[in-house]
N, C-alpha and C. Protein backbone atom coordinates (compact mmCIF):
# COMPACT_ATOMS: atom_id res chain seq x y z
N UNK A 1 94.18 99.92 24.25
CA UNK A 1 94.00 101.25 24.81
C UNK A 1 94.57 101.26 26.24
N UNK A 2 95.63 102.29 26.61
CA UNK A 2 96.28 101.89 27.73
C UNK A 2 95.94 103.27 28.05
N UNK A 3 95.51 103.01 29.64
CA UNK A 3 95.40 104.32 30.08
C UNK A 3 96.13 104.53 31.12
N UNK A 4 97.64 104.00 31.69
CA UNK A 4 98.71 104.94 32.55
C UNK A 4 100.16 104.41 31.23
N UNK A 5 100.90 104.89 31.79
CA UNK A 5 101.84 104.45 31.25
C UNK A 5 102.42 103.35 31.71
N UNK A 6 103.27 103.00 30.76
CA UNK A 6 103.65 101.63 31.16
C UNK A 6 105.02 101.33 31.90
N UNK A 7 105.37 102.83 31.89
CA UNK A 7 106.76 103.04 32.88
C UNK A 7 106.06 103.35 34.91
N UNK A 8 105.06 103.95 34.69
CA UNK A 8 104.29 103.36 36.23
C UNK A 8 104.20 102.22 36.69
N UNK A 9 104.33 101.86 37.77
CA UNK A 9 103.76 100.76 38.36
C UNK A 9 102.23 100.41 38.00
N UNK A 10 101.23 101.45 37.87
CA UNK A 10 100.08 100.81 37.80
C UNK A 10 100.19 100.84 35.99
N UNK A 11 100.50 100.91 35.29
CA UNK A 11 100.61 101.00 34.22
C UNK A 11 101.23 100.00 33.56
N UNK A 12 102.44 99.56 34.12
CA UNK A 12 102.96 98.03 34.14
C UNK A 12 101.90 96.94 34.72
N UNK A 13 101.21 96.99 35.79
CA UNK A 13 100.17 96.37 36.24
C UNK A 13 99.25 96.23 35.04
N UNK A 14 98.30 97.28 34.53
CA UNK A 14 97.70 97.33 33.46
C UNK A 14 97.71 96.59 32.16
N UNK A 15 99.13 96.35 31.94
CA UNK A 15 100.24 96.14 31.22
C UNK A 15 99.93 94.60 30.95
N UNK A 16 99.97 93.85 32.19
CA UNK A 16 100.37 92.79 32.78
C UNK A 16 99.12 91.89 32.73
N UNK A 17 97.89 92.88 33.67
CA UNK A 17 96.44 92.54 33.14
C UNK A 17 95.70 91.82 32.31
N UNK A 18 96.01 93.09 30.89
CA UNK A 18 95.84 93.28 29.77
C UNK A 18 96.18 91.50 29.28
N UNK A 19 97.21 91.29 29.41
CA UNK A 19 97.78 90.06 28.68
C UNK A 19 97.61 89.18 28.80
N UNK A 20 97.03 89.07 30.31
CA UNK A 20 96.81 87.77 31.10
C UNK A 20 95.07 87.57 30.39
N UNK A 21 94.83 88.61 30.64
CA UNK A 21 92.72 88.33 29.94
C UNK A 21 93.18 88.05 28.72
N UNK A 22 94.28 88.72 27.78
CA UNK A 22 93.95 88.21 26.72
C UNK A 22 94.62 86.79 26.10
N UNK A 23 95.71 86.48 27.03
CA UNK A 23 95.41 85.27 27.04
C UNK A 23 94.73 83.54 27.39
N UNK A 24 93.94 84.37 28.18
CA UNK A 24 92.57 83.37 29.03
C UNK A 24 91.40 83.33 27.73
N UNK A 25 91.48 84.55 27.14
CA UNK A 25 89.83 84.55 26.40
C UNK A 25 90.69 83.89 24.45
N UNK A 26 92.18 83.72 24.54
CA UNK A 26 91.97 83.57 23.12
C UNK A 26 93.08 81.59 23.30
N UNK A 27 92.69 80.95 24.26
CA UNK A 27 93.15 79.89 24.51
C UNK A 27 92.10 78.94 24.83
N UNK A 28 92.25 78.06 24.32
CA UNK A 28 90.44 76.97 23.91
C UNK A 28 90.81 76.02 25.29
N UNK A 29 92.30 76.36 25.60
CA UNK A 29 92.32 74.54 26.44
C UNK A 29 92.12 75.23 27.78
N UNK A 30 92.49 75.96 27.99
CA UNK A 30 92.47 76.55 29.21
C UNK A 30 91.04 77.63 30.17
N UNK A 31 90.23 77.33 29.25
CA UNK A 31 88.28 77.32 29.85
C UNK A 31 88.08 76.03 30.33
N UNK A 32 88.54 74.86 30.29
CA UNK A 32 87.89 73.83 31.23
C UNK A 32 88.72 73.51 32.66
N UNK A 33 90.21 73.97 32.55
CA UNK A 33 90.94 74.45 33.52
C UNK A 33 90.78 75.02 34.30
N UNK A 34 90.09 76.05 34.19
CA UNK A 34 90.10 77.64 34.80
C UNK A 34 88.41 76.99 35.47
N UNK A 35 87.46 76.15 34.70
CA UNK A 35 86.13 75.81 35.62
C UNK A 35 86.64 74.41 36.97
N UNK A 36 87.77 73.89 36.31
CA UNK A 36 88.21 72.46 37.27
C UNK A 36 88.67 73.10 38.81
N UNK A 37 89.22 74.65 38.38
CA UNK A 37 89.92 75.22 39.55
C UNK A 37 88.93 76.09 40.48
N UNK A 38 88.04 76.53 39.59
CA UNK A 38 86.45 76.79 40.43
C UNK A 38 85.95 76.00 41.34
N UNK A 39 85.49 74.63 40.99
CA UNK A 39 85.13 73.90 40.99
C UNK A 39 85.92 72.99 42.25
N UNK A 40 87.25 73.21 42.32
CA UNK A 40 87.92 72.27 43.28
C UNK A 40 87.86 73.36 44.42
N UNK A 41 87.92 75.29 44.29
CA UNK A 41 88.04 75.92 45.01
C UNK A 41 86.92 75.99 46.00
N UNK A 42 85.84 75.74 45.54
CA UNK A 42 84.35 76.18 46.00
C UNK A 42 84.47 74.82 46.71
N UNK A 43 85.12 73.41 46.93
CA UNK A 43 84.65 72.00 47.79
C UNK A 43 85.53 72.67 48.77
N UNK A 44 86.86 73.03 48.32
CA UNK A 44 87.95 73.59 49.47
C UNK A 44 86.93 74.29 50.69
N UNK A 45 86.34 75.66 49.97
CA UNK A 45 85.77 76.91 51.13
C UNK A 45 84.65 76.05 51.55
N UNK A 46 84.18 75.18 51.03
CA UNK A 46 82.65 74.31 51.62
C UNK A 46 83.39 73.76 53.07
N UNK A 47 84.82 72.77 52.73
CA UNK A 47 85.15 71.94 53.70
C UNK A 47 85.51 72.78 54.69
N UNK A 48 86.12 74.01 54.56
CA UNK A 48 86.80 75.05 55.24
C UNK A 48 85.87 75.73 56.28
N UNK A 49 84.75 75.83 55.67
CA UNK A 49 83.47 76.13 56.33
C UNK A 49 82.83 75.44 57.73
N UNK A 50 82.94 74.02 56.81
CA UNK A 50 82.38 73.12 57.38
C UNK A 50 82.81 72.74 58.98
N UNK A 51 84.38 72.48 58.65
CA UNK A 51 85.62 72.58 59.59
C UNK A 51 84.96 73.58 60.89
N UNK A 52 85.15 75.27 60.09
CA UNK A 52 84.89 75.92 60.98
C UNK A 52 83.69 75.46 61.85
N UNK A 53 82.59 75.42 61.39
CA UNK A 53 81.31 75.53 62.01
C UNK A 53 81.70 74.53 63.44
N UNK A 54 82.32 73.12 63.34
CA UNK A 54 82.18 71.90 63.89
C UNK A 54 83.03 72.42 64.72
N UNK A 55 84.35 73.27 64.68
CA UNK A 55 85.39 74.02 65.68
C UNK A 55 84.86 74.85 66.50
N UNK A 56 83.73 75.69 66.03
CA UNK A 56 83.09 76.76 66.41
C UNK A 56 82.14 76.11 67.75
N UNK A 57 81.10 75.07 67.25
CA UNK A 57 80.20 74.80 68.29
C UNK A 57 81.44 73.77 69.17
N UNK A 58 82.00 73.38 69.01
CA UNK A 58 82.72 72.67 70.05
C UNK A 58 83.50 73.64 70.89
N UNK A 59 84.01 74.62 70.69
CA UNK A 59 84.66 75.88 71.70
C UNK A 59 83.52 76.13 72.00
N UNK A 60 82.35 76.59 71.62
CA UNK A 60 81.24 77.26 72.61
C UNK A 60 80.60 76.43 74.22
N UNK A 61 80.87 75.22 73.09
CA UNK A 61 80.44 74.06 74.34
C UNK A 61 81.41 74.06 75.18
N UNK A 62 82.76 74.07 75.12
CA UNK A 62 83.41 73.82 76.41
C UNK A 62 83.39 75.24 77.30
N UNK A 63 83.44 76.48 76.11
CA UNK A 63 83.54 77.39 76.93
C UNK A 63 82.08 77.61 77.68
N UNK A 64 81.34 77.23 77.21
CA UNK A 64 79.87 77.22 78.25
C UNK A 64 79.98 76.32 79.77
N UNK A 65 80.65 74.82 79.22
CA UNK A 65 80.98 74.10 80.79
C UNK A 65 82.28 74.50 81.72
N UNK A 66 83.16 75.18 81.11
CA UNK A 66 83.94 75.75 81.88
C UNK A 66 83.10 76.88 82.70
N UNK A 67 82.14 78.06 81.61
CA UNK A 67 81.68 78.88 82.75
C UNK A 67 80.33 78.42 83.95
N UNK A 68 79.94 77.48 83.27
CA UNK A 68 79.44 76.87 84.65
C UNK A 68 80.09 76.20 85.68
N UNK A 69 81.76 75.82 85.39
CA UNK A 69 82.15 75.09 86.11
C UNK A 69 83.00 76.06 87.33
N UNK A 70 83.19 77.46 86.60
CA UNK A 70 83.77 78.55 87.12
C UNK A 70 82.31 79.16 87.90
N UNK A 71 81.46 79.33 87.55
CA UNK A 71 79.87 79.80 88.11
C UNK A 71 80.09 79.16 89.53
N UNK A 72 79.39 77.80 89.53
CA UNK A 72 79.51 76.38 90.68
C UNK A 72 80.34 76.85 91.40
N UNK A 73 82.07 77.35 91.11
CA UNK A 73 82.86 76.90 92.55
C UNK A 73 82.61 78.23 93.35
N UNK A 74 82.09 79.17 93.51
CA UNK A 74 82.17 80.18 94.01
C UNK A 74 80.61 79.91 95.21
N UNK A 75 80.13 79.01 94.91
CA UNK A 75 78.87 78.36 96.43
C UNK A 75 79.58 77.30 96.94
């Protein structure tokens, strides 16, 4: 059931969709694939996270001793 045409862009999109789900849901090998790539994506955004956080408090810290160090020279 197609609901633009398939001479549209979103209709070609649709088009395109369509084929890709139906070839994910009627292919047996490619469900433990599709969880390996979950699975490797979700350690990626953990480490990515992680990264950030450790980047994050280390800029706060310097930018905290810089503004005390900028505070200080002005006595």
């Amino acid at each position: 059931m197609m609901r633009f045409s398939p001479a549209t862009p979103l209709g070609f999109l649709e088009l395109m969709l369509r084929e890709h789900i139906h070839r994910a849901r009627t292919s047996d090998s490619r469900g433990a694939s599709a969880v390996e790539w979950v699975v490797i994506s979700a350690i990626i955004v953990a480490i990515a996270i992680a990264v950030g956080l450790i980047l994050q408090g280390a800029l706060e810290d310097k930018a905290n001793e810089i503004d005390d160090q900028i505070g200080g020279a002005g006595t």
